[in-house]
N, C-alpha and C. Protein backbone atom coordinates (compact mmCIF):
# COMPACT_ATOMS: atom_id res chain seq x y z
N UNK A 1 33.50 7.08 -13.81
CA UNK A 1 33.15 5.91 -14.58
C UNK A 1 31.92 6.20 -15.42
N UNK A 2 32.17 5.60 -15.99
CA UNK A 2 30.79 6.08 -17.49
C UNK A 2 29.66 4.84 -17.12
N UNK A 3 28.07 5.10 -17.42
CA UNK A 3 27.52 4.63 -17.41
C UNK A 3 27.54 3.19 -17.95
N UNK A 4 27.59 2.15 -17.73
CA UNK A 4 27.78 1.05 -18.56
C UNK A 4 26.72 0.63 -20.10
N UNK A 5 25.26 0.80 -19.17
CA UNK A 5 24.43 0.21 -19.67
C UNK A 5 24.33 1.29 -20.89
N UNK A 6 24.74 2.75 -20.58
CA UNK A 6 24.74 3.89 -22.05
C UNK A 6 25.90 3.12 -22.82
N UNK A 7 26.88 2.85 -22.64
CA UNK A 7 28.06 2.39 -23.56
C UNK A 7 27.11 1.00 -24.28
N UNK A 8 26.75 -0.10 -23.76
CA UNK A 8 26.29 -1.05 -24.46
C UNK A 8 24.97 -0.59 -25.32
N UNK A 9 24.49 0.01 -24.58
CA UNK A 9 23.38 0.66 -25.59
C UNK A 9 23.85 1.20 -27.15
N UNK A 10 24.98 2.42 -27.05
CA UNK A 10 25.74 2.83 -28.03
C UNK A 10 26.30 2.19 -28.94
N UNK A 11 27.18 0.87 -28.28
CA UNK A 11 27.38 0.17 -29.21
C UNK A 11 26.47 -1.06 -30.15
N UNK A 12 25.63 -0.87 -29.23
CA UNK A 12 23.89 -1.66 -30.00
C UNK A 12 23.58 -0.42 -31.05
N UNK A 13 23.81 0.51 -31.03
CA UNK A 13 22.73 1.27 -32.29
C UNK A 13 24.18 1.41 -32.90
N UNK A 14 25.00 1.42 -33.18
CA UNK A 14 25.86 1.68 -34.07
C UNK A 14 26.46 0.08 -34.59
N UNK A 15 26.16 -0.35 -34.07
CA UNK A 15 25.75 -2.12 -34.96
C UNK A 15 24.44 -2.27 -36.12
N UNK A 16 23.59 -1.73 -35.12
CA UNK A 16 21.98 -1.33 -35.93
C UNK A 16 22.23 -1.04 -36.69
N UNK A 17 22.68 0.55 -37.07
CA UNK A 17 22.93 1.39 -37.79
C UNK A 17 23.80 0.33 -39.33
N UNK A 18 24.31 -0.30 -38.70
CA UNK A 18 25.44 -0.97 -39.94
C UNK A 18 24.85 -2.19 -40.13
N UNK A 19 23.57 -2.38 -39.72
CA UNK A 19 23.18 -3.69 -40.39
C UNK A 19 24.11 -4.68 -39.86
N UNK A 20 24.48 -4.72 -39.06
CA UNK A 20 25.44 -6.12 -38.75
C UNK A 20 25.05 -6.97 -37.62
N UNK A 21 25.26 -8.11 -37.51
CA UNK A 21 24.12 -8.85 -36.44
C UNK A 21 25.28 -8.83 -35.35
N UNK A 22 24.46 -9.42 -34.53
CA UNK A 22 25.31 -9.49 -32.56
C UNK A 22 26.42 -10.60 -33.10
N UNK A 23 26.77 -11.57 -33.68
CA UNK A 23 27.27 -13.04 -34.05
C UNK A 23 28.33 -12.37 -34.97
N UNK A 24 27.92 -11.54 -35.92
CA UNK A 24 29.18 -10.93 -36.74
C UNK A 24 29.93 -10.19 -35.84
N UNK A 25 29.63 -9.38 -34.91
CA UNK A 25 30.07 -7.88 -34.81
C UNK A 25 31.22 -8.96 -33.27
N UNK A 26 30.33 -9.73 -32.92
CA UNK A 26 31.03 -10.69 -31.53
C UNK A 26 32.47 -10.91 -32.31
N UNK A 27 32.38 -11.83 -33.27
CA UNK A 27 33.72 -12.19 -34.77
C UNK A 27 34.39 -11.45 -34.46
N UNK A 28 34.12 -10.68 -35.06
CA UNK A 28 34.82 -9.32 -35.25
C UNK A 28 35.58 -8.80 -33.81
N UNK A 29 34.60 -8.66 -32.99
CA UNK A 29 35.37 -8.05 -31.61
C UNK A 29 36.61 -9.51 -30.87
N UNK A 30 36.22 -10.52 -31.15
CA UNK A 30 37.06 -11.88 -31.04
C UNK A 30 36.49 -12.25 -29.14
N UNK A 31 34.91 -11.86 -29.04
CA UNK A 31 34.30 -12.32 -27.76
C UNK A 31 32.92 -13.06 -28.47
N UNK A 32 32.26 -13.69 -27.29
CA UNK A 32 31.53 -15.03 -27.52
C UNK A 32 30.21 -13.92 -27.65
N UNK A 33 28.97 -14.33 -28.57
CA UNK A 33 27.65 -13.41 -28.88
C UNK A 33 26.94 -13.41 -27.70
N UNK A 34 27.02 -14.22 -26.77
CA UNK A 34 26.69 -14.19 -25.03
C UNK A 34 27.06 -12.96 -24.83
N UNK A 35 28.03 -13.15 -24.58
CA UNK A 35 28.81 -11.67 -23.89
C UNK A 35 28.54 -10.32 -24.40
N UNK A 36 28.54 -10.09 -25.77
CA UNK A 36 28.41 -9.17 -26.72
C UNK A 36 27.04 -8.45 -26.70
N UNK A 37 25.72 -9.57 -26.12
CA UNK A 37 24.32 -9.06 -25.88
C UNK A 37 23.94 -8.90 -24.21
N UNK A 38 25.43 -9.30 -23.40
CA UNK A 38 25.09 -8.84 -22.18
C UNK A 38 25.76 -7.59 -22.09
N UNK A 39 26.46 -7.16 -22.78
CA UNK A 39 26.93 -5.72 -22.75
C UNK A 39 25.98 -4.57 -23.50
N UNK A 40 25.86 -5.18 -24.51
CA UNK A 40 24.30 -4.23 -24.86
C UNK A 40 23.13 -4.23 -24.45
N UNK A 41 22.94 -4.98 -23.46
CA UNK A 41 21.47 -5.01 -22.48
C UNK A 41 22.35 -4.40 -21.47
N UNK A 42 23.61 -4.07 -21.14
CA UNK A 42 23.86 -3.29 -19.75
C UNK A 42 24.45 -4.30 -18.60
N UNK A 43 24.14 -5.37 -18.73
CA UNK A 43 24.48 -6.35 -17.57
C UNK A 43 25.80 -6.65 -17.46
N UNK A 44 26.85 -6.59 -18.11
CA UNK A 44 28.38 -6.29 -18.12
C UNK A 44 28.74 -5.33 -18.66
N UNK A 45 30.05 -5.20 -18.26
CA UNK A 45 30.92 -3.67 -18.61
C UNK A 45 31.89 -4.32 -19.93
N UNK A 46 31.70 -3.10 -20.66
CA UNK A 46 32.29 -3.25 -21.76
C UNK A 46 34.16 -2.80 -21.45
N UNK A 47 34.92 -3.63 -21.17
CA UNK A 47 36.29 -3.38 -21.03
C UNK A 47 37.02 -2.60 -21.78
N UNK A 48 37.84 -1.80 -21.54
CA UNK A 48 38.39 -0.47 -22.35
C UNK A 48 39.04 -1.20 -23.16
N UNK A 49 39.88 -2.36 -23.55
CA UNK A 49 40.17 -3.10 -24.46
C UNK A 49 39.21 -3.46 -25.74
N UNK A 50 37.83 -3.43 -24.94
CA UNK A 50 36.59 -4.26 -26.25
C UNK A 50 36.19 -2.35 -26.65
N UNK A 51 36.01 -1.39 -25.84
CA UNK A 51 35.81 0.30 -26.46
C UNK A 51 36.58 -0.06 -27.38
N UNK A 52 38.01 0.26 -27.21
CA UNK A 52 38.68 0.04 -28.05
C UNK A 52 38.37 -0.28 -29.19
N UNK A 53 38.48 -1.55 -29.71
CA UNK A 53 38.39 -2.56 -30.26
C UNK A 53 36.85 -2.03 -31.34
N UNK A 54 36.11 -1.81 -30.98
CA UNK A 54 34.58 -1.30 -31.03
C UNK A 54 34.79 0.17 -31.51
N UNK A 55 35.63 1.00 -31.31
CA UNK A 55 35.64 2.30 -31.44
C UNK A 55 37.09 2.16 -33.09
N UNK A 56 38.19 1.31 -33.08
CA UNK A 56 38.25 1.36 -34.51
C UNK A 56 37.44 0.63 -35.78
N UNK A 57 37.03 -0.26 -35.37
CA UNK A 57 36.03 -1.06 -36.25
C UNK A 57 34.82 -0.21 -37.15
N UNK A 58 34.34 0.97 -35.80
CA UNK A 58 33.32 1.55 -36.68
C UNK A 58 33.94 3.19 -36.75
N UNK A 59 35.67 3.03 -36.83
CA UNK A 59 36.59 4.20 -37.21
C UNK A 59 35.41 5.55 -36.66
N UNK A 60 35.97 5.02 -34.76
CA UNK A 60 35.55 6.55 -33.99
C UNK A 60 36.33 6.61 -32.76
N UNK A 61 36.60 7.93 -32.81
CA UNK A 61 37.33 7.96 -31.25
C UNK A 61 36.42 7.05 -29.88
N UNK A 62 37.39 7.00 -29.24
CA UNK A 62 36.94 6.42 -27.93
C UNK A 62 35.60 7.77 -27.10
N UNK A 63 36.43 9.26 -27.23
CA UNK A 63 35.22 9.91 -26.73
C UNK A 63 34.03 10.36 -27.50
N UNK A 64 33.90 9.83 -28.88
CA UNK A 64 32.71 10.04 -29.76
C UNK A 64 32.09 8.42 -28.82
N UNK A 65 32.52 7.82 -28.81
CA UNK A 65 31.95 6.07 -28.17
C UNK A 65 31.05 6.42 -26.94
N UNK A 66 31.97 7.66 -26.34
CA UNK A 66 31.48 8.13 -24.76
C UNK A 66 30.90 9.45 -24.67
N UNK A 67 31.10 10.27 -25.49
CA UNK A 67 30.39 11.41 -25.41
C UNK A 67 28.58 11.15 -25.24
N UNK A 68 28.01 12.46 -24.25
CA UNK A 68 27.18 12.40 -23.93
C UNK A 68 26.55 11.48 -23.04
N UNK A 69 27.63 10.58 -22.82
CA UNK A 69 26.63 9.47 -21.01
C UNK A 69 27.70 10.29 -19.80
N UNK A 70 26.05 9.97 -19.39
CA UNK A 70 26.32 10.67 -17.92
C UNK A 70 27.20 9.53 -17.01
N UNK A 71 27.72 10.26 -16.27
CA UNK A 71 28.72 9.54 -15.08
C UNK A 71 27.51 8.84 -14.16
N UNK A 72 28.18 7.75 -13.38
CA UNK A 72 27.52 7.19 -12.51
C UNK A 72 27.62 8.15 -11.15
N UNK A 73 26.44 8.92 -10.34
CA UNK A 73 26.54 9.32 -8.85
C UNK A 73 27.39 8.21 -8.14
């Protein structure tokens, strides 16, 4: 299992990166901006449905999304 709180992190700087706020990018993913900033603070798991979802939007594979986080011990 992949680190969670690295995946929400990731998908926080590649939002950054695009200038797009937590409220658009939530739209877009079709989840509530609650949810969307508890996954980028780490406190929920980002569901392989929302990777997904998150990984064509900013047109990247799922293991560019995951490359480089470490596994959980």
């Amino acid at each position: 299992m992949k680190n969670t709180k690295d995946i929400g992190f990731r998908i926080k700087k590649l939002r950054e990166e695009r200038n797009i706020s937590q409220e658009e990018l939530a739209v877009q993913l079709s989840i509530s901006q609650s949810k969307l900033s508890k996954i980028e603070n780490g406190h929920l798991n980002a569901s392989l449905p929302l990777m997904i979802a998150t990984c064509n939007l900013f047109n990247l594979s799922l293991a560019d999304l995951t490359k480089d986080i470490q596994n959980i011990s």
